[in-house]
N, C-alpha and C. Protein backbone atom coordinates (compact mmCIF):
# COMPACT_ATOMS: atom_id res chain seq x y z
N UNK A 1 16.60 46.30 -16.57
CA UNK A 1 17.06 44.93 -16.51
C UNK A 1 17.37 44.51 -15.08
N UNK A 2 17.84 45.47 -14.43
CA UNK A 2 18.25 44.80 -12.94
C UNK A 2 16.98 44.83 -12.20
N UNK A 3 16.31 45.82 -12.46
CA UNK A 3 14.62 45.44 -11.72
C UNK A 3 14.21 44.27 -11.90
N UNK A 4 14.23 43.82 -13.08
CA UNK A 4 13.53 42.56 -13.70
C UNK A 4 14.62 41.62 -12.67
N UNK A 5 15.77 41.23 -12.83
CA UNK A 5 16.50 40.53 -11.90
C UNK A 5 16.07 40.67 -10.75
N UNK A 6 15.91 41.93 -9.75
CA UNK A 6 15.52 42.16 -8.12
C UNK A 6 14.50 41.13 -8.35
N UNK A 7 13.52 41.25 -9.14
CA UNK A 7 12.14 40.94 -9.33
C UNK A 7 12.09 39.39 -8.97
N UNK A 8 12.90 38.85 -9.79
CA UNK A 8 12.86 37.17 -10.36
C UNK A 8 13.79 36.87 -9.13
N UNK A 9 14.42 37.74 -8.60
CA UNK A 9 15.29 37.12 -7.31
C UNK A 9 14.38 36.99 -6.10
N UNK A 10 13.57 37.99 -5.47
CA UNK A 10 12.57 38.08 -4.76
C UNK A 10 11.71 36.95 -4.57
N UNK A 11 11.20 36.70 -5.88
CA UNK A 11 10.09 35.70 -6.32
C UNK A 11 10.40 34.45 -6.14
N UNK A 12 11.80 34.17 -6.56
CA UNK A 12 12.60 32.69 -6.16
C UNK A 12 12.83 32.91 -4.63
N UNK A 13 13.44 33.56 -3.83
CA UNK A 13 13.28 33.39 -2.45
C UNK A 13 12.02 33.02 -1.81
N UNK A 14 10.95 33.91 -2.26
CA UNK A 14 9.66 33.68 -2.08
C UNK A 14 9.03 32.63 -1.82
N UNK A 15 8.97 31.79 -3.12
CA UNK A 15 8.90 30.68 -3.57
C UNK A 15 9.45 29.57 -2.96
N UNK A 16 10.93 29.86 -2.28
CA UNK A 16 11.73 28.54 -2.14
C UNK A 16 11.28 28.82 -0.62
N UNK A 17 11.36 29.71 0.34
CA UNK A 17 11.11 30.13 1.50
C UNK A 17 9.34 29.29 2.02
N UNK A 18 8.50 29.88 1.09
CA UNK A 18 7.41 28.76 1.00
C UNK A 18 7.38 27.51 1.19
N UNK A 19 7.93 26.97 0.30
CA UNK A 19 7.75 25.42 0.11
C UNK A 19 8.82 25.11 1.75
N UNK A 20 9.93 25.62 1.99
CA UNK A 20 10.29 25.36 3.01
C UNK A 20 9.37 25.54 4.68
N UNK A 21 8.76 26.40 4.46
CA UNK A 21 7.36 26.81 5.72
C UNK A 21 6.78 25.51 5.69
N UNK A 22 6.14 25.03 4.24
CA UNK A 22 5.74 23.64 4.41
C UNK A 22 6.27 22.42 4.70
N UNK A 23 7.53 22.46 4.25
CA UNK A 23 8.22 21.59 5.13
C UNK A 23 8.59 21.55 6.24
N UNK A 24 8.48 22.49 7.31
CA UNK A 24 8.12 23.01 8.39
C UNK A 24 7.43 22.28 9.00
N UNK A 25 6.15 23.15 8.55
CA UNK A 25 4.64 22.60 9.41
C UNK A 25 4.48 21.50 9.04
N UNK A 26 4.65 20.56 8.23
CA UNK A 26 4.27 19.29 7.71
C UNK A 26 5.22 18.40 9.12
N UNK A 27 6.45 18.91 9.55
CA UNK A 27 7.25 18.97 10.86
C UNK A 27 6.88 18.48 11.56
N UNK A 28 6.53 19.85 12.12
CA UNK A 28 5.59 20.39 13.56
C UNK A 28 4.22 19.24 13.36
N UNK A 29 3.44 19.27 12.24
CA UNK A 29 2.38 18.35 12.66
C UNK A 29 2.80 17.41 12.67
N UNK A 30 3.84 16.60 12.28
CA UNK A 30 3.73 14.96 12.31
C UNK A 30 4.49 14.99 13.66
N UNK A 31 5.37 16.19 14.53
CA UNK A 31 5.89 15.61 16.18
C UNK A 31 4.64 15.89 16.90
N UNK A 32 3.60 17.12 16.37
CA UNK A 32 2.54 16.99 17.53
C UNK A 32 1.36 15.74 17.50
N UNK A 33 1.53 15.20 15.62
CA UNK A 33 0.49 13.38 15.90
C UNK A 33 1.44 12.45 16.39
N UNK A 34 2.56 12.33 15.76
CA UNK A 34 2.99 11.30 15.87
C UNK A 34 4.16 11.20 17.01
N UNK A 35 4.68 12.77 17.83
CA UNK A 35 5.99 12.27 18.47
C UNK A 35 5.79 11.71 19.75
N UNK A 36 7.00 11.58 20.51
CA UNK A 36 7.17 11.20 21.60
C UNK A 36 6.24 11.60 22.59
N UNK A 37 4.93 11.37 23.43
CA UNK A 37 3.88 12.09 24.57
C UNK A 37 3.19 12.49 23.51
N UNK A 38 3.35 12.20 22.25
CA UNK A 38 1.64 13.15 21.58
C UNK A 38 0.74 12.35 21.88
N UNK A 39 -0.54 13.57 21.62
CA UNK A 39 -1.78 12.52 21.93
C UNK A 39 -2.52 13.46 21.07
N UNK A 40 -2.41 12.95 19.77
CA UNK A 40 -3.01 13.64 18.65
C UNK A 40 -4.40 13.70 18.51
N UNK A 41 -5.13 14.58 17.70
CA UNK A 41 -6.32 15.29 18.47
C UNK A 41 -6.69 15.42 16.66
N UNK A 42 -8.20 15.30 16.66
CA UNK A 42 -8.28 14.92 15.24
C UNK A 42 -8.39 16.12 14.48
N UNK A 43 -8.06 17.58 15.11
CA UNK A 43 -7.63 18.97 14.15
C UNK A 43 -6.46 18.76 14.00
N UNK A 44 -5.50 17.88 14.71
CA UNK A 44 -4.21 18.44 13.99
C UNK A 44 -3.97 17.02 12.75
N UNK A 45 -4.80 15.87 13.20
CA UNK A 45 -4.51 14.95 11.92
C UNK A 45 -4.98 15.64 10.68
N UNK A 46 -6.56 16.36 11.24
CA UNK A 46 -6.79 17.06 9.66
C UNK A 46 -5.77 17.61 9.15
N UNK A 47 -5.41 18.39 9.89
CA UNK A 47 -4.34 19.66 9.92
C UNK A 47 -3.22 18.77 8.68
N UNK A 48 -2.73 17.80 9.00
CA UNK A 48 -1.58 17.00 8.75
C UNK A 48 -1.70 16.19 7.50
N UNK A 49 -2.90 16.04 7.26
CA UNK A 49 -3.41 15.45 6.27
C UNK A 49 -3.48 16.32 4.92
N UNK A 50 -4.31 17.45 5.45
CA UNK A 50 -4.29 18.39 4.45
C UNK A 50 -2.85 19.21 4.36
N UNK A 51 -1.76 18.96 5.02
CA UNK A 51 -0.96 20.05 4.72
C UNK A 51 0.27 18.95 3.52
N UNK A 52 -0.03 17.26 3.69
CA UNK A 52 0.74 16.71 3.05
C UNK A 52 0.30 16.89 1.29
N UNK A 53 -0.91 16.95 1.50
CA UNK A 53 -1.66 16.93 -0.10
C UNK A 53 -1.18 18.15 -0.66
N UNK A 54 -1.76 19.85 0.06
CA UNK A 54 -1.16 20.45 -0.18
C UNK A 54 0.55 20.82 -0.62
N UNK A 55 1.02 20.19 -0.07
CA UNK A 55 2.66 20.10 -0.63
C UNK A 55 2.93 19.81 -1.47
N UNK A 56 2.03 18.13 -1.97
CA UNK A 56 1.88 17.62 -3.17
C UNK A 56 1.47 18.13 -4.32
N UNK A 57 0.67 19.12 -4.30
CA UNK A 57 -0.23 19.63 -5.10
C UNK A 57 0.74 20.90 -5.64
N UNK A 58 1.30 21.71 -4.70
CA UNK A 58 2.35 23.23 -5.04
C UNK A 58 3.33 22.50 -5.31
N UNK A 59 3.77 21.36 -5.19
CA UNK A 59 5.19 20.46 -5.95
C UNK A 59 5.33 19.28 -6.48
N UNK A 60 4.69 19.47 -7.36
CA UNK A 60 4.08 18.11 -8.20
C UNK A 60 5.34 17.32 -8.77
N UNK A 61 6.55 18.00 -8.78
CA UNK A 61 7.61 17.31 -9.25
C UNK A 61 8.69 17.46 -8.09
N UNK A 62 8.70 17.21 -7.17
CA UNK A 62 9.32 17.38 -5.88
C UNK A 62 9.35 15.81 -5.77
N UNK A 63 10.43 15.26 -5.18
CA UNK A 63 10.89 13.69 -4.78
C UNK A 63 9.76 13.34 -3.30
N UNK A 64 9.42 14.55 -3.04
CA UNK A 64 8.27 14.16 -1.51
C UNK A 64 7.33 14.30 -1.68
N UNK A 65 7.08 14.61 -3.05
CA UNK A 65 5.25 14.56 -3.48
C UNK A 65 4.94 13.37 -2.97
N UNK A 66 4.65 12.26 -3.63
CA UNK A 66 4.50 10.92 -3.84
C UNK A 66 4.49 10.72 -2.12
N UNK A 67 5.66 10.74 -1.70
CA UNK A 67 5.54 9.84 -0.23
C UNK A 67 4.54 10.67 0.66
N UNK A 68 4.85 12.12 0.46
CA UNK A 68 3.88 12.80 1.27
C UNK A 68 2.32 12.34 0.92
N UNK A 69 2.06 12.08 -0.13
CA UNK A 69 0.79 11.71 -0.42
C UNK A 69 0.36 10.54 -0.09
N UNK A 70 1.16 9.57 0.52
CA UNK A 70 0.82 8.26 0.50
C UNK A 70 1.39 8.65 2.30
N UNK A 71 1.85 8.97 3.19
CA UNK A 71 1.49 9.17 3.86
C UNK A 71 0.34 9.71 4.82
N UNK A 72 0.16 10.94 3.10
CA UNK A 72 -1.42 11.15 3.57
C UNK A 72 -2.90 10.16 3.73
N UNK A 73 -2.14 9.22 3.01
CA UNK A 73 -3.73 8.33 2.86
C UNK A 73 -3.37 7.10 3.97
N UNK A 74 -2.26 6.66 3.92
CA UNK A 74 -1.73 5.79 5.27
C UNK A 74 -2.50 6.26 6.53
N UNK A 75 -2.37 7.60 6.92
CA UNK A 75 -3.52 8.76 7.90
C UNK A 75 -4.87 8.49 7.53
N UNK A 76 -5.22 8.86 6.37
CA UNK A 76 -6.49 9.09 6.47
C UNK A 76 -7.18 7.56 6.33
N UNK A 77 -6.65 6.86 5.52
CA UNK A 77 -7.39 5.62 6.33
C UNK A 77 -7.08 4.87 7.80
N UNK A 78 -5.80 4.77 8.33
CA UNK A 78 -5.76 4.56 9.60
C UNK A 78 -6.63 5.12 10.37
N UNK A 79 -7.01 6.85 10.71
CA UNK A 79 -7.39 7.16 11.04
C UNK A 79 -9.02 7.28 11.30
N UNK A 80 -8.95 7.91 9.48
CA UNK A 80 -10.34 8.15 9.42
C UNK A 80 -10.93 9.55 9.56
N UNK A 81 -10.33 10.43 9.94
CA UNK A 81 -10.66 11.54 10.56
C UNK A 81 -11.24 12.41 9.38
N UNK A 82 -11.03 12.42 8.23
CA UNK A 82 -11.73 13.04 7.43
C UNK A 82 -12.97 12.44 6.73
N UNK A 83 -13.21 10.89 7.11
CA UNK A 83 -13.90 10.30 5.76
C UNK A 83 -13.17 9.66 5.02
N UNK A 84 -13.63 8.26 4.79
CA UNK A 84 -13.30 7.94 3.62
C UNK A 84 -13.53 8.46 2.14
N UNK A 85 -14.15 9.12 1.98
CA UNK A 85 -14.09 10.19 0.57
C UNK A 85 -12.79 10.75 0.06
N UNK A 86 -12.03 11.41 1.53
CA UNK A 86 -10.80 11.74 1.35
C UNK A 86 -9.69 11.14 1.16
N UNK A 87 -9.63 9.50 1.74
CA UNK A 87 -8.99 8.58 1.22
C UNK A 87 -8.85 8.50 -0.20
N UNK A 88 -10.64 8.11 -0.51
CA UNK A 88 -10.37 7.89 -2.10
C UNK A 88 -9.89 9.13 -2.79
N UNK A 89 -9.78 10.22 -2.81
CA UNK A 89 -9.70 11.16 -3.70
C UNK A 89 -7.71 11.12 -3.48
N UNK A 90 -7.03 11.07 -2.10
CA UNK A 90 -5.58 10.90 -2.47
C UNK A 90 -5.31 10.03 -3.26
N UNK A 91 -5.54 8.41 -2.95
CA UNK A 91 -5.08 7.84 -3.53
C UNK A 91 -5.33 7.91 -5.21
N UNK A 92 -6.72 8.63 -5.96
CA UNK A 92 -6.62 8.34 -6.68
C UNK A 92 -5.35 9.40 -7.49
N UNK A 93 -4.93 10.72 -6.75
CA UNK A 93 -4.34 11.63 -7.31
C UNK A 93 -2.92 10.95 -6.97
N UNK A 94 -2.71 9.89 -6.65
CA UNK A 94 -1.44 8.95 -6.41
C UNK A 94 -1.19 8.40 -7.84
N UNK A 95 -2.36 7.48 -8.09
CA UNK A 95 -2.28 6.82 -8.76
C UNK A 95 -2.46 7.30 -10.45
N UNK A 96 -2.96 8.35 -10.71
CA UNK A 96 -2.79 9.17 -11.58
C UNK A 96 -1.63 9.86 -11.86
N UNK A 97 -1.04 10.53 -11.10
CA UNK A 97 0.11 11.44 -11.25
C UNK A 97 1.61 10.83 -10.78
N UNK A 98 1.26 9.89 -9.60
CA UNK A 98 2.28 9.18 -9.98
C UNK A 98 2.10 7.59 -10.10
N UNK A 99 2.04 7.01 -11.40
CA UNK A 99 1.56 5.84 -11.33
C UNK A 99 2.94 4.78 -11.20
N UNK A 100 4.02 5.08 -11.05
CA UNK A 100 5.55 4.52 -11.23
C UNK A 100 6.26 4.69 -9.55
N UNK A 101 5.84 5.55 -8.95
CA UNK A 101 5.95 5.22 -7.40
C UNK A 101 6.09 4.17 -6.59
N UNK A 102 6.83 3.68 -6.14
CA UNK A 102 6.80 2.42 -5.71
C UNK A 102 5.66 2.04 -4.24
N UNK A 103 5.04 3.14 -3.86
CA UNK A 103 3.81 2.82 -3.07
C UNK A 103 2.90 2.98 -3.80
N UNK A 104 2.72 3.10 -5.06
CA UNK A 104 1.67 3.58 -5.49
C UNK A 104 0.46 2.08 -5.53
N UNK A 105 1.13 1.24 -6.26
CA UNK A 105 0.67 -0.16 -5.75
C UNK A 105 -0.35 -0.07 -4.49
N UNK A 106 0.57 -0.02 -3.49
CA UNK A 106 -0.46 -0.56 -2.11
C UNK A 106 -1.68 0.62 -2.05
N UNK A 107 -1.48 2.11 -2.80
CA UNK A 107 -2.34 3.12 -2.74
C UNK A 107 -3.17 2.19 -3.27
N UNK A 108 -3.40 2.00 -4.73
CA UNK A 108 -4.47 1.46 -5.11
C UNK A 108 -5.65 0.52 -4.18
N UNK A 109 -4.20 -0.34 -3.71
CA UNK A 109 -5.21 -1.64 -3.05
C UNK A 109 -5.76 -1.08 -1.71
N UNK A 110 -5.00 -0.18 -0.95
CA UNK A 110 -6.24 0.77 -0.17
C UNK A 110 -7.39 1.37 -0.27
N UNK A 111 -7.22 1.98 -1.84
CA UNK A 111 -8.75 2.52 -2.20
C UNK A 111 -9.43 1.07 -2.38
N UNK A 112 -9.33 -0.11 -2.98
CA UNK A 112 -10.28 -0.86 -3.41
C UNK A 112 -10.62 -1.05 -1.68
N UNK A 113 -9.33 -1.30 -0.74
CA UNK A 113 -10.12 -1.64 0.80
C UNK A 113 -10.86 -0.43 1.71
N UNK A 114 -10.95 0.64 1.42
CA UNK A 114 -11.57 1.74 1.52
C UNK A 114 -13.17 1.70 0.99
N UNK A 115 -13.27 1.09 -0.08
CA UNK A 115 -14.71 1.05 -1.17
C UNK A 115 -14.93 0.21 -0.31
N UNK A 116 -14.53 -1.49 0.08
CA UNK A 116 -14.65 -2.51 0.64
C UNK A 116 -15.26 -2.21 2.01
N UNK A 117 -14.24 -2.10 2.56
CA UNK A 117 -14.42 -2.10 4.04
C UNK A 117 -14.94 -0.85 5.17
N UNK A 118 -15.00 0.39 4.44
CA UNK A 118 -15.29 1.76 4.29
C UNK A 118 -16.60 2.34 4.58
N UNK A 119 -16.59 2.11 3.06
CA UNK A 119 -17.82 2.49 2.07
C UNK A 119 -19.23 1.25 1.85
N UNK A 120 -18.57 0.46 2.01
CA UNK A 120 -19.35 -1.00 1.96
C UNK A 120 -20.03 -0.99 0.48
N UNK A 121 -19.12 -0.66 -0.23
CA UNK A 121 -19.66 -0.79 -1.72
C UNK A 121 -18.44 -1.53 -2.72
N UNK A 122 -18.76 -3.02 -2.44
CA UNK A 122 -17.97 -3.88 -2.61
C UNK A 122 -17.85 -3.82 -4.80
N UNK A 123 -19.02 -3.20 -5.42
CA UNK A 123 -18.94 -3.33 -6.50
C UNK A 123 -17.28 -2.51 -7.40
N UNK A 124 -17.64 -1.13 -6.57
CA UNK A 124 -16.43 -0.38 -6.72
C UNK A 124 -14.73 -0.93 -6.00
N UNK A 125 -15.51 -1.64 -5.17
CA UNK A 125 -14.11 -2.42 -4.32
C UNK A 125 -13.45 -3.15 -5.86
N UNK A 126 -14.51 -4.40 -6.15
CA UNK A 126 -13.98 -4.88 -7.13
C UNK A 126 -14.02 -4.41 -8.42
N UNK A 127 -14.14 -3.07 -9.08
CA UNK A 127 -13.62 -2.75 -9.97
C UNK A 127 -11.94 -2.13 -9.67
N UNK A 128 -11.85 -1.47 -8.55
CA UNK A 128 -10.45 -1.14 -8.14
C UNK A 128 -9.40 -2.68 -8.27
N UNK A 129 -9.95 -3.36 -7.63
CA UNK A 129 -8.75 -4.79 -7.61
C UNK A 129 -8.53 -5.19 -8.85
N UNK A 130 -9.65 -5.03 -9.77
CA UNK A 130 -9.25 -5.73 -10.81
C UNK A 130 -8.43 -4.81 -11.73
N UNK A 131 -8.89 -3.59 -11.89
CA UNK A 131 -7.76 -2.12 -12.40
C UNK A 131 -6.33 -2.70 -11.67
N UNK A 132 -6.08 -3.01 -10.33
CA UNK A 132 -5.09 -3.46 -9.89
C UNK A 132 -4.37 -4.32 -10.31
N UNK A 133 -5.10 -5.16 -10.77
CA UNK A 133 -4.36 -6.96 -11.28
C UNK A 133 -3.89 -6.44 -12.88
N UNK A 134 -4.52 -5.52 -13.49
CA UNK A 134 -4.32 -5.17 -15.01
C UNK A 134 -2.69 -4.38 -14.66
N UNK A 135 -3.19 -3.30 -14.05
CA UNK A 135 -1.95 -2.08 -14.25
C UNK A 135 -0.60 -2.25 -13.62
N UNK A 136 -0.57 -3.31 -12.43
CA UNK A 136 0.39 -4.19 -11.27
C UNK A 136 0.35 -5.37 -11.08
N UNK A 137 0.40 -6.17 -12.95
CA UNK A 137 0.39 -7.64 -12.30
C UNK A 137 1.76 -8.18 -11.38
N UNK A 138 2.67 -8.06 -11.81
CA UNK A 138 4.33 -8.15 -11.04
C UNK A 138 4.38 -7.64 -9.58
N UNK A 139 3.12 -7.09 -8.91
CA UNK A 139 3.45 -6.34 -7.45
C UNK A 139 3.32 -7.77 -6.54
N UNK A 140 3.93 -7.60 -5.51
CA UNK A 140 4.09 -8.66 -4.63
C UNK A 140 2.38 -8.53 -3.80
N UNK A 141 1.61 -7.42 -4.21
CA UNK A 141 0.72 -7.52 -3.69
C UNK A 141 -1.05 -8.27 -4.35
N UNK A 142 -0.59 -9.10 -5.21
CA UNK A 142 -1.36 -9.66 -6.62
C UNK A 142 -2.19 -10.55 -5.50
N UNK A 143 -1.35 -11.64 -5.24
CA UNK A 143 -2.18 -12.49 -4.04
C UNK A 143 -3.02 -12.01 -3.28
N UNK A 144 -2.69 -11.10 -2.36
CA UNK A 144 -3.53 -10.23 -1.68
C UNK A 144 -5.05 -10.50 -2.55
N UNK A 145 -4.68 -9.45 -3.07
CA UNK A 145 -5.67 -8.64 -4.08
C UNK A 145 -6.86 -10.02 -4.73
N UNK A 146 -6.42 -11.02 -5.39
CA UNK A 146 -7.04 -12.18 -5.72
C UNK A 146 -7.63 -13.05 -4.79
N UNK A 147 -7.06 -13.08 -3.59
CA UNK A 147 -7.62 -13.87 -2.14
C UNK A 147 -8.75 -12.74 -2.41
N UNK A 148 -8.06 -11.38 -2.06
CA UNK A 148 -9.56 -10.47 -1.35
C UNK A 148 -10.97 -10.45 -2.24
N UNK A 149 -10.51 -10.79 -3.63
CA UNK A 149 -11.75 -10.42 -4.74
C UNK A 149 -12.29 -12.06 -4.65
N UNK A 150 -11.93 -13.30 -4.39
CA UNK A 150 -12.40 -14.46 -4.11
C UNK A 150 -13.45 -14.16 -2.95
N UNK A 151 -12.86 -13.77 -1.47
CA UNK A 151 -13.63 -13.54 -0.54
C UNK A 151 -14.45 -12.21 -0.28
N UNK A 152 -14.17 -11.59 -1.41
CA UNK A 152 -15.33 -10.34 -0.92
C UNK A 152 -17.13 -10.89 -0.54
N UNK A 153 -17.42 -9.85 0.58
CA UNK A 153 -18.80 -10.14 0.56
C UNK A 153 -19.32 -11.03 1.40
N UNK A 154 -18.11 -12.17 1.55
CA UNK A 154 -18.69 -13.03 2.54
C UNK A 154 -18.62 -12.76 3.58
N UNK A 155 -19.73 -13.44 4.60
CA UNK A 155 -19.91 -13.10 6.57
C UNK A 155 -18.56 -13.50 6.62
N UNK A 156 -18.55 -13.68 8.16
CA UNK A 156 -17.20 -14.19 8.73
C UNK A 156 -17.82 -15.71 8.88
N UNK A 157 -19.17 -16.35 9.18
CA UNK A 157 -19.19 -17.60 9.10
C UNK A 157 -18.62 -18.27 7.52
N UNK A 158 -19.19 -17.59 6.73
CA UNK A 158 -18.69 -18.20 5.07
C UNK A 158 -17.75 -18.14 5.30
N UNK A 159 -16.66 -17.05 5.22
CA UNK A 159 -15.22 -17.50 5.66
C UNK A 159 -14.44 -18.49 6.28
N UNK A 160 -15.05 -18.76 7.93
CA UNK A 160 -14.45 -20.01 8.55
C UNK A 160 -14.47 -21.21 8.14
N UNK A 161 -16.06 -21.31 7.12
CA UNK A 161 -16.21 -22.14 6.49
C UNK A 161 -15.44 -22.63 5.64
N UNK A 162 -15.06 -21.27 4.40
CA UNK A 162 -14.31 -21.83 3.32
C UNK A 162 -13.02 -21.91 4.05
N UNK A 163 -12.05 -21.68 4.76
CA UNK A 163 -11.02 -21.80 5.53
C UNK A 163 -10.94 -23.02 5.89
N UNK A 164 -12.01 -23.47 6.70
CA UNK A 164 -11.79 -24.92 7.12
C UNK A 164 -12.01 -26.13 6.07
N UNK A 165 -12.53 -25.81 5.01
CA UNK A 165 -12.59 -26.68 4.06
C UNK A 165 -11.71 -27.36 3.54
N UNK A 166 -10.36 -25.82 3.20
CA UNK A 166 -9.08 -25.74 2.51
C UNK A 166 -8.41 -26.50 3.67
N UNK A 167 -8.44 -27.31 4.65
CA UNK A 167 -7.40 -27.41 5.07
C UNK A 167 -7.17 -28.98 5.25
């Protein structure tokens, strides 16, 4: 019986010692992209990107899943450094696992501007916005989303156009 205890004691240090390493390096990479004199270098955004998902993924019920993940895609589309592929695949594991998040919202409307502006495959753009308008009609981000699915597609002359019309 006390083996079995050493055992399960070990394993919980283990365990908790881990997830703390990642909270660590998740650290260390966001002062070497983001601190004071960085001049971030696109191995350590990978680096940073993948180490937020990963966190997410070994602590799916952790209060920093969620933000870590939506930090991750805040990166990877600002950036870019992986592809937009990798965009879409966080946000959609945002919006799946945690669909009650209070960023989870703007996740969405990133992937539809990711498909959009990205990918240039405006069809999938507007199936995302409109999944959006169904699952988040109450988000302050509805307007957005309805301007953008009005104007998808058009040049920037159609635009100035319809702009100056409205006024």
């Amino acid at each position: 019986m006390k083996k079995i205890l050493l055992i399960l004691s070990l394993a919980l240090m283990m365990a908790s010692c881990g997830q703390k390493m990642t909270v660590e390096e998740i650290n260390k990479l966001e002062s070497q992209v983001f601190g004071v004199g960085a001049s971030p270098e696109k191995e350590n955004i990978v680096k940073l990107v993948d180490a937020y998902v990963l966190y997410a993924k070994q602590n799916p019920d952790d209060i920093k899943s969620p933000e870590y993940l939506f930090k991750a895609l805040d990166v990877a589309v600002g950036i870019n450094a992986e592809g937009p592929q990798k965009a879409i695949d966080i946000a959609d594991v945002m919006i799946e696992q945690y669909p009650d998040f209070e960023m989870t919202p703007m996740a969405m409307f990133l992937k539809g501007f990711v498909y959009e502006n990205m990918m240039n495959d405006n069809d999938k753009a507007l199936d995302t916005y409109h999944q959006f308008l169904e699952k988040y009609p109450n988000s302050p981000l509805v307007n957005d989303v309805k301007s953008t699915i009005e104007n998808i597609g058009l040049t920037p002359e159609e635009l100035i156009k319809k702009f100056e019309g409205n006024e």
